[in-house]
Protein backbone atom coordinates (compact mmCIF):
# COMPACT_ATOMS: atom_id res chain seq x y z
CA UNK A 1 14.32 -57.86 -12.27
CA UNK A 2 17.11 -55.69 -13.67
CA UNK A 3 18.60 -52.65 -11.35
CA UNK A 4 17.26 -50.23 -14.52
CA UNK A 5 13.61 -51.80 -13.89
CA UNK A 6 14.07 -51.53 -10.29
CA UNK A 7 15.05 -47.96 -11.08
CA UNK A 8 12.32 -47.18 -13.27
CA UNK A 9 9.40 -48.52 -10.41
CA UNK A 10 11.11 -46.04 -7.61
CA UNK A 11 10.79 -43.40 -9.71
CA UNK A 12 6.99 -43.96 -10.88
CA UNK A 13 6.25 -44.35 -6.83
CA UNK A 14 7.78 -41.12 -6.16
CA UNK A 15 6.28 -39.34 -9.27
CA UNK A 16 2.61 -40.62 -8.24
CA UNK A 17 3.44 -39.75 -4.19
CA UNK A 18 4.23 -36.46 -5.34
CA UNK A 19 1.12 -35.80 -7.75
CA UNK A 20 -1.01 -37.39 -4.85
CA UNK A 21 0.43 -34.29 -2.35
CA UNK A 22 -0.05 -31.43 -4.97
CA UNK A 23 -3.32 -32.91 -5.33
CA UNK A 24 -4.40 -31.52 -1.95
CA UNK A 25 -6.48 -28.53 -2.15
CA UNK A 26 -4.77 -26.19 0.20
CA UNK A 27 -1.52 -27.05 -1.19
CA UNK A 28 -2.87 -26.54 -4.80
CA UNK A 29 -4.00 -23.36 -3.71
CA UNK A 30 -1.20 -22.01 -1.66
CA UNK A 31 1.06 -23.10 -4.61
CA UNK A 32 -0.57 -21.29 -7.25
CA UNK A 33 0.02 -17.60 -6.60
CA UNK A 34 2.21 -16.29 -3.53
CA UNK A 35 -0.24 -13.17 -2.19
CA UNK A 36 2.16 -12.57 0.00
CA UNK A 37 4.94 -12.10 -2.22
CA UNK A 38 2.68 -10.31 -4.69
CA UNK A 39 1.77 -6.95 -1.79
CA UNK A 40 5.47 -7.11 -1.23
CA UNK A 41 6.04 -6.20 -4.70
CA UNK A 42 3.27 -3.91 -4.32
CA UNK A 43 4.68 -1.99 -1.56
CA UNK A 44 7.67 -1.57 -2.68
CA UNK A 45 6.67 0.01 -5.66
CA UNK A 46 4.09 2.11 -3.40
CA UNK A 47 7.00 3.56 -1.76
CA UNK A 48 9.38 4.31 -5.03
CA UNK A 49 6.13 5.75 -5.70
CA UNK A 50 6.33 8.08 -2.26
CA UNK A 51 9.47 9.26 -3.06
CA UNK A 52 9.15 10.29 -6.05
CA UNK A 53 6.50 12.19 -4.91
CA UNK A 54 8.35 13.63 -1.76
CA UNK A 55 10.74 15.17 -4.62
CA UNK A 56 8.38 16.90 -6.49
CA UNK A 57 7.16 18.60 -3.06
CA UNK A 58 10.52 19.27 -2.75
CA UNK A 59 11.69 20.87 -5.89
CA UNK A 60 8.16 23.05 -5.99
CA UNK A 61 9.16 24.21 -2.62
CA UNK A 62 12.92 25.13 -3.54
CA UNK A 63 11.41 26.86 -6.98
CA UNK A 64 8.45 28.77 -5.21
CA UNK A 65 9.77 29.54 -1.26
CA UNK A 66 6.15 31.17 -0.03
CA UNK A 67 5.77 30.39 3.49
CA UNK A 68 2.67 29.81 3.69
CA UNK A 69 3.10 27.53 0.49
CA UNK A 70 6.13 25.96 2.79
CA UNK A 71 4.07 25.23 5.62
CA UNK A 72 1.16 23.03 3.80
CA UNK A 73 3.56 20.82 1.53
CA UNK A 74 6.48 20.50 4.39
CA UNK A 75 3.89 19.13 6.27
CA UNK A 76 2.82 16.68 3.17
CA UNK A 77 6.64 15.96 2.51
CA UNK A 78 7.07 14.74 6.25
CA UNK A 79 3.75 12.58 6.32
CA UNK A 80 4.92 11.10 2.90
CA UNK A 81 8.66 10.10 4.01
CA UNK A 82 6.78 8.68 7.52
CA UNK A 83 4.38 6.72 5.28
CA UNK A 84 7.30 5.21 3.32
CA UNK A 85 8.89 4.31 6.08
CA UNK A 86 6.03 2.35 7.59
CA UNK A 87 5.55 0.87 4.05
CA UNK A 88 9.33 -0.40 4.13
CA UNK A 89 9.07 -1.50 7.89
CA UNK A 90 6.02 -3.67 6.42
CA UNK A 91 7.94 -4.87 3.25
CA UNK A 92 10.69 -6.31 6.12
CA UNK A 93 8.41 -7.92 8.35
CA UNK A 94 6.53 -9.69 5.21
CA UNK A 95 9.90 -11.07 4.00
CA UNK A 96 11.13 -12.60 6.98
CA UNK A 97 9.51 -15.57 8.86
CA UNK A 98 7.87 -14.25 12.16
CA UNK A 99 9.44 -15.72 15.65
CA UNK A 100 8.72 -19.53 15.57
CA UNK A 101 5.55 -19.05 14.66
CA UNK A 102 3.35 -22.06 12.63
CA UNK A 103 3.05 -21.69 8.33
CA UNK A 104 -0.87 -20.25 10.07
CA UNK A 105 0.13 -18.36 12.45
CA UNK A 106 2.67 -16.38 10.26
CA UNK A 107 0.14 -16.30 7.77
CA UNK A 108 -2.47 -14.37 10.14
CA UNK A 109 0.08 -12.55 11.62
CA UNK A 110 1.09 -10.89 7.66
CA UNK A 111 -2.44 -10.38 7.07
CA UNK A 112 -3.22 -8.05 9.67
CA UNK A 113 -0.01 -6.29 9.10
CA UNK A 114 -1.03 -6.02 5.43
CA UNK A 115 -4.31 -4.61 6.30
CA UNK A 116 -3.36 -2.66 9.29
CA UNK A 117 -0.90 -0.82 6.42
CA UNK A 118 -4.04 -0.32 4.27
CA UNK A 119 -6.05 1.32 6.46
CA UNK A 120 -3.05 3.41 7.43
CA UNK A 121 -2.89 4.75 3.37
CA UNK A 122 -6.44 5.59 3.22
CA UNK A 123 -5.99 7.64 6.92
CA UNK A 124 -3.09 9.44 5.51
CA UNK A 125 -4.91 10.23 2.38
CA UNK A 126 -7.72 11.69 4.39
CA UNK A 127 -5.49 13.80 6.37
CA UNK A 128 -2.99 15.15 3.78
CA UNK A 129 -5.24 15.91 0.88
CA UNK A 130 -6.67 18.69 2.92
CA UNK A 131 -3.33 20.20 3.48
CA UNK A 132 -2.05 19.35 0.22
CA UNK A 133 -4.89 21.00 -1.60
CA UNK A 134 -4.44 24.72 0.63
CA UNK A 135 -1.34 24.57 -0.51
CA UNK A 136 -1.98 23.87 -4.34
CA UNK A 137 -4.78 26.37 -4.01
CA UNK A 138 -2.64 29.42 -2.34
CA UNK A 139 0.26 28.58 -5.11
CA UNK A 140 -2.15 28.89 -7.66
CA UNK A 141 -2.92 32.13 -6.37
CA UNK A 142 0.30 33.13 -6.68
CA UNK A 143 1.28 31.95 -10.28
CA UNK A 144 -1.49 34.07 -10.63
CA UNK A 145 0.30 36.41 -9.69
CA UNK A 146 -2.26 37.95 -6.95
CA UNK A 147 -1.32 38.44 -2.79
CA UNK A 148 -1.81 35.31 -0.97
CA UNK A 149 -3.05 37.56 1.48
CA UNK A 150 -5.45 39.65 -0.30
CA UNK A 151 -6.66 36.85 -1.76
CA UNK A 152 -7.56 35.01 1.72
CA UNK A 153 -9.01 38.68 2.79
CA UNK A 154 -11.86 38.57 -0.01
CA UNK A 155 -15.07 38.14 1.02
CA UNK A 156 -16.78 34.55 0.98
CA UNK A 157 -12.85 33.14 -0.21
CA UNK A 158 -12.86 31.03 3.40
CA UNK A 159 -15.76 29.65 2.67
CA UNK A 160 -15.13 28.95 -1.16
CA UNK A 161 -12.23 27.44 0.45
CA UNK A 162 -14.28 25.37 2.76
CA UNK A 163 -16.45 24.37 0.00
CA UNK A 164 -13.84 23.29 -2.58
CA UNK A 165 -11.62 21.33 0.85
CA UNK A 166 -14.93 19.33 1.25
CA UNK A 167 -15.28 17.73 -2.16
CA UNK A 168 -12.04 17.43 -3.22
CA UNK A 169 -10.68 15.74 0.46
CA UNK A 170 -14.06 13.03 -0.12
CA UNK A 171 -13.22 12.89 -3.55
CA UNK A 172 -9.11 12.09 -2.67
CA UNK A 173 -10.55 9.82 0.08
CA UNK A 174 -12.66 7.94 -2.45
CA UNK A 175 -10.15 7.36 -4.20
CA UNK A 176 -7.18 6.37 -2.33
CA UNK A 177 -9.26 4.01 -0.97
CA UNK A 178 -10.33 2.64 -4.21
CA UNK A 179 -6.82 2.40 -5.78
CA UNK A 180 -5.74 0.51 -2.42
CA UNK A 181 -8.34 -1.74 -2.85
CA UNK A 182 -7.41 -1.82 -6.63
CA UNK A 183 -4.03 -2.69 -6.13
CA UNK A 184 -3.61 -5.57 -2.94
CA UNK A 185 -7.26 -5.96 -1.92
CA UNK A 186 -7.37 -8.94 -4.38
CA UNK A 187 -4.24 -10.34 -2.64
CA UNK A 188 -5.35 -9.88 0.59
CA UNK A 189 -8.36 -11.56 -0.39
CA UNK A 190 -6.32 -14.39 -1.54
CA UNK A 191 -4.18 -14.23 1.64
CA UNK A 192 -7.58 -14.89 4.03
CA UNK A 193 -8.41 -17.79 1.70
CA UNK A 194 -5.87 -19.48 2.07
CA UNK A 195 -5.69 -19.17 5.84
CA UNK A 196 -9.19 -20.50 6.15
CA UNK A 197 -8.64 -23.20 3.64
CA UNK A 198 -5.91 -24.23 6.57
CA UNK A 199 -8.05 -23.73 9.47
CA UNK A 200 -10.49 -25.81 7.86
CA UNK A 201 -7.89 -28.86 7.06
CA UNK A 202 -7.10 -28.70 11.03
């Protein structure tokens, strides 16, 4: 046999060992898509996202310096910039392998980080769209151009206030939660399939 036919056979044995391993079902699926790599994209762009935002709080509260306007979106700004930092602290811990941890162990260990971080969005939603909204309402009373403080003194305004704090904070809840599922609940999904799809190979 000739060294190019000799060749030729070790490289049809390695071609057919290979196909044979991608064959396997968990590797086929943990090959296909990277769900891991996918929410890092995500939340990355989730905090470009916060920041952006944090500067529009920012400039409103430079163009329009009402106190009471001051307190409600300072307090947003901060719980924004403390979100994104969480959401950065998450995008480091998902890029970097975790301690000498097993492929599963790492694997668990990134999904409840990932949806430890989503519950954490849909808390801060809950607790900033009340506060946000105050102040939206109070600086639409003064583009108005009425007192903030004759407006709050009118009779049945705290509990218009109430009313309109009640649907809008379910209705912000709703959907934060919604676009969080929208955006890496799929990949999560995907994340706890494929770390069952290895716990049932053991």
């Amino acid at each position: 046999m000739t060294l190019h036919n000799e060749w030729k056979k070790v490289e049809e044995e390695k071609d057919e060992d290979l196909s044979a391993l991608l064959d396997m079902p968990v590797i086929e699926k943990l090959a296909s898509k990277d769900p891991v790599e996918k929410i890092r994209r995500g939340i990355l762009i989730n905090a470009g996202w916060g920041m952006l935002i944090a500067g529009i709080y920012i400039y409103v509260l430079l163009r329009f310096p009402i106190w009471q306007v001051a307190v409600c979106f300072g307090f947003i700004i901060l719980i924004i910039l403390w979100t994104v930092a969480r959401t950065l602290l998450l995008y480091r811990k998902l890029h970097k392998p975790i301690g000498a941890n097993t492929l599963l162990q790492q694997m668990e260990q990134h999904y409840y980080n990932i949806r430890k971080w989503m519950n954490l969005q849909k808390w801060v939603g809950l607790i900033a769209s009340p506060v946000s909204v105050a102040g939206g309402i109070l600086l639409a009373a003064h583009l108005a151009g009425k007192s903030i403080d004759t407006v709050m003194h009118r009779k049945g305004m705290l509990l218009f206030l109430l009313i309109v704090e009640l649907v809008l904070v379910l209705v912000c809840y709703w959907l934060a939660k919604w676009m969080i599922k929208k955006a890496f609940g799929q990949y999560a999904g995907q994340l706890k399939a494929n770390i069952d799809s290895l716990k049932n190979e053991k």
